[in-house]
N, C-alpha and C. Protein backbone atom coordinates (compact mmCIF):
# COMPACT_ATOMS: atom_id res chain seq x y z
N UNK A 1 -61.98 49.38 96.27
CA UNK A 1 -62.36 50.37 97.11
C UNK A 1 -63.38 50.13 98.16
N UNK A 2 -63.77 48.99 98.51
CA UNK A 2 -64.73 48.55 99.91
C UNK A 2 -64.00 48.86 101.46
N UNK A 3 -65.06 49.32 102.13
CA UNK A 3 -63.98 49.55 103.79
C UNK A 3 -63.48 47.98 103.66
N UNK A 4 -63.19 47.83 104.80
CA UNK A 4 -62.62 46.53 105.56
C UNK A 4 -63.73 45.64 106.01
N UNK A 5 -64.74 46.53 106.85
CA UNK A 5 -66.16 45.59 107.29
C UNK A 5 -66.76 45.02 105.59
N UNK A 6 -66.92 45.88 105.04
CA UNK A 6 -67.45 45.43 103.90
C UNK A 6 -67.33 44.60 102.92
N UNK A 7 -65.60 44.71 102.81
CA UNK A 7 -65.03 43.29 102.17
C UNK A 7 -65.26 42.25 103.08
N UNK A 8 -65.21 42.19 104.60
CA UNK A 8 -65.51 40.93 105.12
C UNK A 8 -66.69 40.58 104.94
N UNK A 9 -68.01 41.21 104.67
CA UNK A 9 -69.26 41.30 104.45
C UNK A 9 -69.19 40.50 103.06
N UNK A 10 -68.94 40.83 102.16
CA UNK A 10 -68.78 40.36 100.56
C UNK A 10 -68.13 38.77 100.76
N UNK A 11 -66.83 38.93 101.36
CA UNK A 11 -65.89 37.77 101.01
C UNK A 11 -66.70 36.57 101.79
N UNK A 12 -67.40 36.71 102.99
CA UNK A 12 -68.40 35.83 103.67
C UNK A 12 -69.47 35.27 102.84
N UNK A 13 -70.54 36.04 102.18
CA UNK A 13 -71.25 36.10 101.00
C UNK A 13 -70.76 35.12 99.76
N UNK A 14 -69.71 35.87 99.44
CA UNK A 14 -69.16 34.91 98.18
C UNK A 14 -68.87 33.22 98.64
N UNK A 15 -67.79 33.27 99.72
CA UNK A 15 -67.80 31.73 100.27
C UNK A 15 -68.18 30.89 100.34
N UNK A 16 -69.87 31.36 101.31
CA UNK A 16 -71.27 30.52 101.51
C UNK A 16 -71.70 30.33 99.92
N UNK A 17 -71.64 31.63 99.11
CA UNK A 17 -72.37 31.19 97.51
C UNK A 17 -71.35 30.27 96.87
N UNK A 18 -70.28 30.22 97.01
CA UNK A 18 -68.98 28.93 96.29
C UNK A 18 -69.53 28.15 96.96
N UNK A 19 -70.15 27.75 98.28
CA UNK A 19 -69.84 26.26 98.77
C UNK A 19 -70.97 25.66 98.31
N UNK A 20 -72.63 26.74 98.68
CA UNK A 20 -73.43 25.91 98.49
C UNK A 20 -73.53 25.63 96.62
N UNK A 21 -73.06 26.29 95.65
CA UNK A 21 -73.07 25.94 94.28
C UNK A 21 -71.68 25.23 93.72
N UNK A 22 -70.93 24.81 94.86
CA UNK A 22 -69.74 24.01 94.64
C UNK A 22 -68.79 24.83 93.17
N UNK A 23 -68.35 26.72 92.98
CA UNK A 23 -68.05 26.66 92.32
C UNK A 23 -66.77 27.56 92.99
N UNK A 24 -66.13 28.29 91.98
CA UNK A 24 -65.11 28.80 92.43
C UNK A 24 -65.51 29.77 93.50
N UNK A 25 -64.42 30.82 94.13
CA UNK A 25 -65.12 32.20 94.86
C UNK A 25 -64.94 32.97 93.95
N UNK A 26 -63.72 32.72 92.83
CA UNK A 26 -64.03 34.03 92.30
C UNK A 26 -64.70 33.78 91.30
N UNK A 27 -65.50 32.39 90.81
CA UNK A 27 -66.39 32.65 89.76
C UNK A 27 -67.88 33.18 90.32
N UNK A 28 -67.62 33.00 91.88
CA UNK A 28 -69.41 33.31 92.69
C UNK A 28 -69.13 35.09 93.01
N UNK A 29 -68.06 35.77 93.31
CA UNK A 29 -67.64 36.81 93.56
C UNK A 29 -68.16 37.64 92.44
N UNK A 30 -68.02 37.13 91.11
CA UNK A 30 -67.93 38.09 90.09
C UNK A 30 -69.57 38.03 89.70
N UNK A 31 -70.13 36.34 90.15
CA UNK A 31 -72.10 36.94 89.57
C UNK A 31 -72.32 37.45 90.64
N UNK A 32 -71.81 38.02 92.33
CA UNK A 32 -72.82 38.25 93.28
C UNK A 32 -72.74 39.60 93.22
N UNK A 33 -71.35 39.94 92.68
CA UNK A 33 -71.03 41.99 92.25
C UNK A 33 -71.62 42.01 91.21
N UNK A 34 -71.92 41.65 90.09
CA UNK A 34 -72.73 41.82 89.29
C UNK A 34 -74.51 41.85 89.49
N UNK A 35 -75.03 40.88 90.20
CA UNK A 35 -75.97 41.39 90.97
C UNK A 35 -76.14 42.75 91.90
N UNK A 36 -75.39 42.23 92.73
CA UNK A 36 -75.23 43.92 93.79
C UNK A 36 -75.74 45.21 93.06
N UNK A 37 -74.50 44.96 91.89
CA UNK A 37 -74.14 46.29 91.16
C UNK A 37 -75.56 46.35 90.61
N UNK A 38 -76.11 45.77 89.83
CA UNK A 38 -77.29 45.88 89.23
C UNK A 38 -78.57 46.15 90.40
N UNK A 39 -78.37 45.98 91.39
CA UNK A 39 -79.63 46.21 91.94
C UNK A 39 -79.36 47.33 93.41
N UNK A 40 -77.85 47.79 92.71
CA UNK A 40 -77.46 49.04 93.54
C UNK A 40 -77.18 49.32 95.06
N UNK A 41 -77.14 47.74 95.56
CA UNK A 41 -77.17 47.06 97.16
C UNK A 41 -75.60 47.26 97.65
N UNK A 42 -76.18 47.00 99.04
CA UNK A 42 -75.02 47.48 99.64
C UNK A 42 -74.24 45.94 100.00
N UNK A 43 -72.85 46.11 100.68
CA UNK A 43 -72.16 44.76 101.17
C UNK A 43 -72.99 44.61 102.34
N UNK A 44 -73.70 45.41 103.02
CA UNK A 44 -74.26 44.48 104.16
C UNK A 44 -75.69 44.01 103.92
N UNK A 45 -76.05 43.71 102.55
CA UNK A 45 -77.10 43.11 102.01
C UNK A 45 -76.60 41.87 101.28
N UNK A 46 -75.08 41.50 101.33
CA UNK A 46 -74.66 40.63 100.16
C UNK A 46 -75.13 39.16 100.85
N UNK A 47 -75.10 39.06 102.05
CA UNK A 47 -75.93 37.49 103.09
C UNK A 47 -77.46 37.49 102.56
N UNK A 48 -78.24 38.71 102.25
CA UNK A 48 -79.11 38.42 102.41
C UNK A 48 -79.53 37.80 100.99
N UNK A 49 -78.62 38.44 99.80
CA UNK A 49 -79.30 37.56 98.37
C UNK A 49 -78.32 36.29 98.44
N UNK A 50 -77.55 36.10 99.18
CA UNK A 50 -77.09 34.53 98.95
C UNK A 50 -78.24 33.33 99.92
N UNK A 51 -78.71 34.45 100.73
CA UNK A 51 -80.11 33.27 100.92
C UNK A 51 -80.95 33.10 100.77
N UNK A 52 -81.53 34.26 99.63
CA UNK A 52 -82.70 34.17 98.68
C UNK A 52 -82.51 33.50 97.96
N UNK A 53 -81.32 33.32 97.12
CA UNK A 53 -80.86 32.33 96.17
C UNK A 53 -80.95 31.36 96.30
N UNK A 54 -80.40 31.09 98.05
CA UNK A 54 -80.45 29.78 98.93
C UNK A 54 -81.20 29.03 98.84
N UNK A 55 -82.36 29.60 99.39
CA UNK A 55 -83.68 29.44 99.68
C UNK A 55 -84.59 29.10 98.10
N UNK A 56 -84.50 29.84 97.00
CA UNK A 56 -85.16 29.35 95.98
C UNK A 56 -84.48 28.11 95.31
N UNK A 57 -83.33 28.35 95.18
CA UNK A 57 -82.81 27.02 94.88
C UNK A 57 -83.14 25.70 95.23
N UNK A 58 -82.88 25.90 96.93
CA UNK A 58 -83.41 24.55 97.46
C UNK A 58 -84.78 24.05 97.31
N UNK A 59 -85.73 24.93 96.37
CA UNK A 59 -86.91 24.30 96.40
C UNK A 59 -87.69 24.21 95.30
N UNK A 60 -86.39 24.64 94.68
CA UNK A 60 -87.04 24.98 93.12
C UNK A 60 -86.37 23.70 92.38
N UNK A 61 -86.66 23.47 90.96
CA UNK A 61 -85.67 22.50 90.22
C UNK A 61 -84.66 23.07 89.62
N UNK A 62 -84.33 24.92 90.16
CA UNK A 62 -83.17 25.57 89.41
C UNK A 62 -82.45 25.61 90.98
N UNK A 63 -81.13 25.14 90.06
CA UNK A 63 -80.27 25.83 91.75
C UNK A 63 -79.37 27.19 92.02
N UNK A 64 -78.71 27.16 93.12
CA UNK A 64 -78.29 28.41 93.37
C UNK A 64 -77.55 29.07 92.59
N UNK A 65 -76.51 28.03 91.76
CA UNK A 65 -75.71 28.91 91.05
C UNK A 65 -76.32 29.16 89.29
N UNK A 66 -77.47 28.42 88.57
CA UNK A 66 -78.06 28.85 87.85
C UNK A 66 -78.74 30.31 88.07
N UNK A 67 -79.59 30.33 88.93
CA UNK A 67 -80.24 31.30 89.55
C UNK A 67 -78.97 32.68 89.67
N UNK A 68 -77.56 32.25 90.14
CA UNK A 68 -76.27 33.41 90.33
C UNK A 68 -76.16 33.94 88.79
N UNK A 69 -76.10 32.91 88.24
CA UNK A 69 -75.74 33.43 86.95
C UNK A 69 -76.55 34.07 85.92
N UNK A 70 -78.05 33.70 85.81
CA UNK A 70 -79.14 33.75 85.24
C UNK A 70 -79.60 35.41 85.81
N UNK A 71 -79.33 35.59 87.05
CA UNK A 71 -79.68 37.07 87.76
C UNK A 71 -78.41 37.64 87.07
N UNK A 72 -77.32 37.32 87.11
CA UNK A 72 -76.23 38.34 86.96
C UNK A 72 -76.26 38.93 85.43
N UNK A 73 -77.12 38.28 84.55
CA UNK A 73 -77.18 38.57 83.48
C UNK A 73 -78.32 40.14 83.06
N UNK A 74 -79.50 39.53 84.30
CA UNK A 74 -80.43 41.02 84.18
C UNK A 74 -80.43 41.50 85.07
N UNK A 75 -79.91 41.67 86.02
CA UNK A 75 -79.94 42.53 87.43
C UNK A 75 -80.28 44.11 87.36
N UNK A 76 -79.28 44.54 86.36
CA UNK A 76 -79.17 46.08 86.15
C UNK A 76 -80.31 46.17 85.56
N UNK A 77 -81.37 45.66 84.53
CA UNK A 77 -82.14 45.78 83.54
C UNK A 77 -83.42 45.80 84.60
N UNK A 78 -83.62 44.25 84.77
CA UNK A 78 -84.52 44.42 86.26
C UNK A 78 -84.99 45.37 86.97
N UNK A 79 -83.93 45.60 87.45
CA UNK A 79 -84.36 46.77 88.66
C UNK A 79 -84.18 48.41 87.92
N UNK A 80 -83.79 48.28 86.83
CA UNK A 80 -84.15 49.84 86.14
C UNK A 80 -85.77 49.74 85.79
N UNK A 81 -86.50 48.57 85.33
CA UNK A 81 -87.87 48.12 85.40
C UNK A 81 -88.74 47.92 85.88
N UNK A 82 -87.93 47.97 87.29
CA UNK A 82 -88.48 48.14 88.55
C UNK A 82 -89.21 46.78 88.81
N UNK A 83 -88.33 45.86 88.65
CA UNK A 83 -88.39 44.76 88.79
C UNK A 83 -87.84 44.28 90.26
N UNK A 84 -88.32 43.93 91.25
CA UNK A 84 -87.32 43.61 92.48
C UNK A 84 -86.71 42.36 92.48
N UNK A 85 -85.37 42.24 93.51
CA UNK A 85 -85.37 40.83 93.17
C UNK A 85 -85.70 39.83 93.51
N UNK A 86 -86.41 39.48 94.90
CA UNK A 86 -87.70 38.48 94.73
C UNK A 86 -88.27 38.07 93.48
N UNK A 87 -89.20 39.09 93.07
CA UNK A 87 -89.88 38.97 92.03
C UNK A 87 -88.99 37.82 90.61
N UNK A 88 -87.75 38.52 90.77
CA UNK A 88 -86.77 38.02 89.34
C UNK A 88 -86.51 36.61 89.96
N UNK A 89 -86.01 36.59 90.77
CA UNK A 89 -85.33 35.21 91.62
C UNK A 89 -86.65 34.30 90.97
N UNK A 90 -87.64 34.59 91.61
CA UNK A 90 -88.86 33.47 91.33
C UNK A 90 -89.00 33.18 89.72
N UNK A 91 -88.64 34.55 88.61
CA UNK A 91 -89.00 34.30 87.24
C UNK A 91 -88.32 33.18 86.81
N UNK A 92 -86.77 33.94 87.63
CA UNK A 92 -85.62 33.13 86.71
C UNK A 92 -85.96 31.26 87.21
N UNK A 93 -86.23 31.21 88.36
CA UNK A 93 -86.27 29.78 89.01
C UNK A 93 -87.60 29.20 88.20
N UNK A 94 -88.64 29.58 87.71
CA UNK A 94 -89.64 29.31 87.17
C UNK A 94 -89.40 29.01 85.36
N UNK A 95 -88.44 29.41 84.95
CA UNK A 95 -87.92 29.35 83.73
C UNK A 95 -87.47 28.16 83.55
N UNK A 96 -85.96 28.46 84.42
CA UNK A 96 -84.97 27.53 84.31
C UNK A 96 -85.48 26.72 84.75
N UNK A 97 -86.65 26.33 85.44
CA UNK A 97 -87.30 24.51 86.01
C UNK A 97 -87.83 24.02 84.79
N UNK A 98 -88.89 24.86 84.30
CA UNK A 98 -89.67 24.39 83.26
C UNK A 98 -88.88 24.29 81.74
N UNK A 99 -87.65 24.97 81.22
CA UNK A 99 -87.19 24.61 80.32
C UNK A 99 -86.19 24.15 79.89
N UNK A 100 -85.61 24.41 81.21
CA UNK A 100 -83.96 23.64 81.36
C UNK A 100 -82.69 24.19 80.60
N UNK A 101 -83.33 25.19 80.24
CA UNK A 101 -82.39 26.70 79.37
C UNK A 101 -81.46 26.89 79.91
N UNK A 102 -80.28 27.15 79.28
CA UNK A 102 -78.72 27.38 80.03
C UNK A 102 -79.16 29.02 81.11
N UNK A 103 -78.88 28.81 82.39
CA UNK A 103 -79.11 30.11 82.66
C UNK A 103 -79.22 31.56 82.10
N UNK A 104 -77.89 31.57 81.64
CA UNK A 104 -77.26 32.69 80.53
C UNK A 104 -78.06 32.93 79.72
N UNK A 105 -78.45 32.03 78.90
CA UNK A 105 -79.66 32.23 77.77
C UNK A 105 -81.14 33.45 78.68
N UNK A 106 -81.87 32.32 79.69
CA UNK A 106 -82.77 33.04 80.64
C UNK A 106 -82.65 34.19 80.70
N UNK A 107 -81.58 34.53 81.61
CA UNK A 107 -81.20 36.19 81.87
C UNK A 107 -81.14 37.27 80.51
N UNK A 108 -80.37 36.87 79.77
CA UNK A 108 -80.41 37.50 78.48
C UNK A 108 -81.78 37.79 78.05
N UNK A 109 -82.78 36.69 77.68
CA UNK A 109 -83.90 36.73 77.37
C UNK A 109 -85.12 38.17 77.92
N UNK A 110 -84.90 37.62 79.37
CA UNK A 110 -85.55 38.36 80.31
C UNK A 110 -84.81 40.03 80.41
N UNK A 111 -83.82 40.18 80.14
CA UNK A 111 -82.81 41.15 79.72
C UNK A 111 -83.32 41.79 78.16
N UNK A 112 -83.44 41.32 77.63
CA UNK A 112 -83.96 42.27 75.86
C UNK A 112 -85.46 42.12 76.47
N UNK A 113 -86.73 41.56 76.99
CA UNK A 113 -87.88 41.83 77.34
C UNK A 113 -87.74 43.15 77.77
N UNK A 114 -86.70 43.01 79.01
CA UNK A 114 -87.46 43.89 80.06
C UNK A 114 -86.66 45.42 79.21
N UNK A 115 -85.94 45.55 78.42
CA UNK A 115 -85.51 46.58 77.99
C UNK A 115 -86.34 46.86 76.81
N UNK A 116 -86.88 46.24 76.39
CA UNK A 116 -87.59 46.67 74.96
C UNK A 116 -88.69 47.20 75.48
N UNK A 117 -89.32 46.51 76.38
CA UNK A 117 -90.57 47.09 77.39
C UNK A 117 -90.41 48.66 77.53
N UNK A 118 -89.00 48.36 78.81
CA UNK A 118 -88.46 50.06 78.86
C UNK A 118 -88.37 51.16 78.08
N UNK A 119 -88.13 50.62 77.44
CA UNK A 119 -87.36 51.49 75.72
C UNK A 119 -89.03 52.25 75.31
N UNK A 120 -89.95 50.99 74.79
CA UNK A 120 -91.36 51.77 74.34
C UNK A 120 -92.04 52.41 75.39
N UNK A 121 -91.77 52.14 76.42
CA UNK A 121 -92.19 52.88 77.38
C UNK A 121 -92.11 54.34 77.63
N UNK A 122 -90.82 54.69 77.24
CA UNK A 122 -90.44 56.16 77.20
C UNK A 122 -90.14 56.90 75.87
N UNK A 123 -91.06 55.74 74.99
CA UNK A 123 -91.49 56.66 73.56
C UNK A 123 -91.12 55.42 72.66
N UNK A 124 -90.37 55.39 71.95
CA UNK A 124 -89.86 54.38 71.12
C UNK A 124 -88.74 53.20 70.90
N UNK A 125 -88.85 52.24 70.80
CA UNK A 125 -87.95 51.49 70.84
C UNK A 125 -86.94 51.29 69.42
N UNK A 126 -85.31 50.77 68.99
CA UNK A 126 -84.93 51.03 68.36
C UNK A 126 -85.52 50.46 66.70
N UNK A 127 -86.41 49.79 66.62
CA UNK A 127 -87.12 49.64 65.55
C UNK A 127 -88.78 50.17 65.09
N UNK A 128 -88.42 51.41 65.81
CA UNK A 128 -89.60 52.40 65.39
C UNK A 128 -90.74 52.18 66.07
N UNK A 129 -90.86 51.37 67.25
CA UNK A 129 -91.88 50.92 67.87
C UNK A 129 -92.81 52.08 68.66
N UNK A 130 -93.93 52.59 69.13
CA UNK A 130 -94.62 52.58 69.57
C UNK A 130 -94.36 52.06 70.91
N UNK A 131 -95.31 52.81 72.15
CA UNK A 131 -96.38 52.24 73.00
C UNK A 131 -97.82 51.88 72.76
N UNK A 132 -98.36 52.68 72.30
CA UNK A 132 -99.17 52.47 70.99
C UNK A 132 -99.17 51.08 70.76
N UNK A 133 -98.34 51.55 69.51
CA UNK A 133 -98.41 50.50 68.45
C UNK A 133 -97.90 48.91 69.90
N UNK A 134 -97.31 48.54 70.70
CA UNK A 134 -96.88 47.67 71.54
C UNK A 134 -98.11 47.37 72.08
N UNK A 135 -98.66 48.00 72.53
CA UNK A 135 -99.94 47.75 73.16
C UNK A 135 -100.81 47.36 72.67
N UNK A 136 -101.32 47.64 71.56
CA UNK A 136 -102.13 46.87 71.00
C UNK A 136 -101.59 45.60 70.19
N UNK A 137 -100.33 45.34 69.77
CA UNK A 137 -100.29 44.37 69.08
C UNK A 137 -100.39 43.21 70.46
N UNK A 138 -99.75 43.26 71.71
CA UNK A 138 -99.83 42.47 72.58
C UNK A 138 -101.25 42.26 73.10
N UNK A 139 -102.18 43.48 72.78
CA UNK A 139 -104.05 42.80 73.77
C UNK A 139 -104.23 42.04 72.24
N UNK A 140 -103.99 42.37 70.75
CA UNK A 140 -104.47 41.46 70.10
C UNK A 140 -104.23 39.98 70.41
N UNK A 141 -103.11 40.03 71.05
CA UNK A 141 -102.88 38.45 71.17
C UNK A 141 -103.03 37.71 73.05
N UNK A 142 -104.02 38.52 73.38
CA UNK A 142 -104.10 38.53 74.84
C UNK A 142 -103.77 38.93 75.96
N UNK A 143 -102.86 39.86 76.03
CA UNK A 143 -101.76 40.24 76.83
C UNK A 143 -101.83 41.68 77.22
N UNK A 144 -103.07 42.14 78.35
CA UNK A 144 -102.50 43.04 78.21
C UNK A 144 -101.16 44.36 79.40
N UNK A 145 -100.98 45.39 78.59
CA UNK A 145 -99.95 45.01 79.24
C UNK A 145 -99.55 46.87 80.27
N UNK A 146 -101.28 47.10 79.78
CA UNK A 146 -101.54 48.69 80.33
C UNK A 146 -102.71 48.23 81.54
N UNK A 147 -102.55 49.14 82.32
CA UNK A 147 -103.71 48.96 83.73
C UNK A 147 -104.62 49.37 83.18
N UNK A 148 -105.27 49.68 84.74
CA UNK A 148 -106.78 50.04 84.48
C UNK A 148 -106.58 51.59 84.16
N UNK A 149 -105.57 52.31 84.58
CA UNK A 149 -105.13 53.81 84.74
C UNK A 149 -104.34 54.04 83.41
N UNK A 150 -104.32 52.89 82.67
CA UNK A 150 -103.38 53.12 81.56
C UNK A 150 -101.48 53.17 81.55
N UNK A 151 -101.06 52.45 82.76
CA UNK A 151 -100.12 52.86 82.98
C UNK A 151 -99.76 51.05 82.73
N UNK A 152 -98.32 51.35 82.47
CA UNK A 152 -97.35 50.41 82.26
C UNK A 152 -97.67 48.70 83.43
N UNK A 153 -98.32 48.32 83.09
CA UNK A 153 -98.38 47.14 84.24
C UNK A 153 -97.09 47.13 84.45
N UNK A 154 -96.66 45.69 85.72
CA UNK A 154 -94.96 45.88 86.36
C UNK A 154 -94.58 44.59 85.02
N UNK A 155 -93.72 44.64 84.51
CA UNK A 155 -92.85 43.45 84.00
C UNK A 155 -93.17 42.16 84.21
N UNK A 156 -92.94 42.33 85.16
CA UNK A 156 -92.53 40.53 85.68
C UNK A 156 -94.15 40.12 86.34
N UNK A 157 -94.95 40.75 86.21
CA UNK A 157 -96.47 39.87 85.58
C UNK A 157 -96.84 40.01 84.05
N UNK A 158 -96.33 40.95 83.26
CA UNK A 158 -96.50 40.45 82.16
C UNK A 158 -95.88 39.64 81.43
N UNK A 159 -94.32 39.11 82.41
CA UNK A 159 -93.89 37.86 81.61
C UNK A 159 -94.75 36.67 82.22
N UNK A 160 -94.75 37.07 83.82
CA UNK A 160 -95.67 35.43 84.16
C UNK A 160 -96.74 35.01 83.50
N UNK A 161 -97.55 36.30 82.80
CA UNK A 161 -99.20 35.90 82.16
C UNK A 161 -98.44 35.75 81.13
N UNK A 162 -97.23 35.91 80.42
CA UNK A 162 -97.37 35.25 78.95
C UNK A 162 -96.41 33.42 78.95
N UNK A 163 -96.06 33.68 79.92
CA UNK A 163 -95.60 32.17 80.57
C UNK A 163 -96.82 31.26 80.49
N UNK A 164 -97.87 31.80 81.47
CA UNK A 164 -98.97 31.07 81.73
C UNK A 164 -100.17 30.58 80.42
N UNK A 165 -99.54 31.98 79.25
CA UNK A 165 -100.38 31.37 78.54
C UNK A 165 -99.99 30.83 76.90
N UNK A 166 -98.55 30.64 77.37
CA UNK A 166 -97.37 30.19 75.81
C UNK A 166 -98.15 28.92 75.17
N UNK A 167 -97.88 28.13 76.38
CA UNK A 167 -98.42 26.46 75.90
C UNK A 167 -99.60 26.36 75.48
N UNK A 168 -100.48 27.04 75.32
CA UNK A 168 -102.12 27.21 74.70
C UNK A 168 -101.73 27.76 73.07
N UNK A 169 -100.71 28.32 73.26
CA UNK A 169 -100.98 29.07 71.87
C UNK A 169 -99.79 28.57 70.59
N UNK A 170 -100.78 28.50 69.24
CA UNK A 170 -100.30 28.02 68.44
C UNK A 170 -98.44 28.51 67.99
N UNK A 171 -97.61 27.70 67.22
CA UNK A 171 -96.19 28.24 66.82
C UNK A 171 -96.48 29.53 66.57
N UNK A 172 -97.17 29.97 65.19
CA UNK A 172 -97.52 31.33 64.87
C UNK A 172 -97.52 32.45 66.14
N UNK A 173 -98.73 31.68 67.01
CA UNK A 173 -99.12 33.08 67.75
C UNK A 173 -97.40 33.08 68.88
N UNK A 174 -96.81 31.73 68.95
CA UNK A 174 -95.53 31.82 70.01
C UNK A 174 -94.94 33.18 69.22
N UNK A 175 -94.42 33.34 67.92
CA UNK A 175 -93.37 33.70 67.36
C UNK A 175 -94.03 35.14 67.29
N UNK A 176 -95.14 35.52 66.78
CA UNK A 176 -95.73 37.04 66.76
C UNK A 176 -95.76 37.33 68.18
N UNK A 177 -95.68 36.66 69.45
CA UNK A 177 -95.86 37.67 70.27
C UNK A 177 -94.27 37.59 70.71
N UNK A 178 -93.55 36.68 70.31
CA UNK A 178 -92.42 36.84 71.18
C UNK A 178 -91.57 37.75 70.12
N UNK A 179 -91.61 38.21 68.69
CA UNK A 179 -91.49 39.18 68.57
C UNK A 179 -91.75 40.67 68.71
N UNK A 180 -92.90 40.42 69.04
CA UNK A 180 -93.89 42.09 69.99
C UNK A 180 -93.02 42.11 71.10
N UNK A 181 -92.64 41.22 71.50
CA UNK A 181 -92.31 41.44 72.92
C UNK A 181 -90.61 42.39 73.12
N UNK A 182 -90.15 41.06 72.05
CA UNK A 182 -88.66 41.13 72.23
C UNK A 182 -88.23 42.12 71.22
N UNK A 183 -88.35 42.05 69.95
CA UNK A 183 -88.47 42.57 68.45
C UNK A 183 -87.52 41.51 67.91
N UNK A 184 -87.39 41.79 66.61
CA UNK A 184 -86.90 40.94 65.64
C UNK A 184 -85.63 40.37 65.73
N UNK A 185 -85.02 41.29 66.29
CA UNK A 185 -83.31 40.65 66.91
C UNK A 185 -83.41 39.98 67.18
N UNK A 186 -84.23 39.88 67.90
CA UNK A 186 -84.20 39.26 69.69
C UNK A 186 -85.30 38.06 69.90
N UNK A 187 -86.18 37.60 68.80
CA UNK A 187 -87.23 37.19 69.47
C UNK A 187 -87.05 35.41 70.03
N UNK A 188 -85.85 35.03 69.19
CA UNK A 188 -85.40 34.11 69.25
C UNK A 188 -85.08 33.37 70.85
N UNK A 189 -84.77 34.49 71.03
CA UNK A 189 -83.89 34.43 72.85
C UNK A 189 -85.69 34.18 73.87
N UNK A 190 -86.60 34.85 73.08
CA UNK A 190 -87.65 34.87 74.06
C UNK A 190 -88.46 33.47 73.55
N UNK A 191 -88.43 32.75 72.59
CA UNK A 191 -88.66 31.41 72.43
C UNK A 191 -88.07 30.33 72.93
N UNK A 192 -87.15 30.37 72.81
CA UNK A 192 -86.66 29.44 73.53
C UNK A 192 -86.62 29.60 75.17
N UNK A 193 -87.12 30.47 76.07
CA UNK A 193 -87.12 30.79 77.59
C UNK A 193 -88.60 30.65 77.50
N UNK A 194 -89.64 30.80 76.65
CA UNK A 194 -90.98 29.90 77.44
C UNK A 194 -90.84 28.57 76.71
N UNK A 195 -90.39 28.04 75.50
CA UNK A 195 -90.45 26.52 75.07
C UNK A 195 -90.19 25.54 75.78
């Protein structure tokens, strides 16, 4: 259902993202609508995240189509978190350099964070969690993750400060906070994306 300008808008988009990640169009078609969709953009914005992608790729040690795939995984989650995608582009490229994590894994990861975040945010999360109770278990272990106003810091600095401060801290404290973070399902997915 796209006009005509708009599919040419998209199908241009997808092309440039197949050539510069050497993959299919319709395997770049299906992460760049999955982005879109998740961050609710229009086709005449679809040039502009194939050269953000562009652009971080080329300078990052993650490339474009890690970065396609790694976004297409949290896009929707992201930006319900109010996460932009600058902001994500840089997480995901900052991940995937430093740990060499299958994209997929990344996104996922950053995907149960940023929803468990969400979740206690608007009262409880599905294992009985607290904001409360979230909040303090994360300043016990350094992190915190309320302002000065008491309000929800943004996401994607409270993953960078717990990025920044993984490698200081013992296995124990990795696994207690990356279960605070993620919960028990999940915490697995958030160890292995700062390790």
């Amino acid at each position: 259902g796209l006009a005509a300008d708009d599919v040419k808008k998209m199908t241009e988009a997808t092309v440039m993202g197949a050539n510069i990640a050497g993959e299919s169009t319709e395997e770049m078609s299906n992460l760049l609508t999955s982005t879109m969709n998740g961050y609710k953009m229009s086709a005449d914005e679809a040039l502009d995240v194939t050269d953000k992608l562009s652009a971080v790729g080329a300078s990052t040690a993650a490339d474009f189509y890690e970065l396609a795939t790694g976004m297409s995984k949290v896009a929707s989650m992201a930006n319900a978190a109010g996460i932009d995608i600058d902001k994500l582009n840089a997480q995901l490229a900052t991940i995937v350099s430093v740990t060499k994590e299958a994209p997929e894994s990344v996104g996922t990861a950053l995907k149960t964070s940023y929803a468990r975040m969400t979740s206690i945010q608007a009262g409880t999360d599905e294992e009985g969690v607290s904001l409360g109770q979230y909040t303090e278990k994360m300043a016990q272990m350094g992190i915190n993750v309320l302002d000065t106003n008491n309000k929800l810091r943004d996401m994607g600095e409270v993953i960078e400060e717990v990025g920044g401060k993984w490698g200081n801290m013992s296995r124990e404290q990795q696994v207690a906070l990356a279960q605070t973070m993620a919960g028990t399902r999940q915490y697995n997915n958030l160890i292995a994306l700062f390790d």
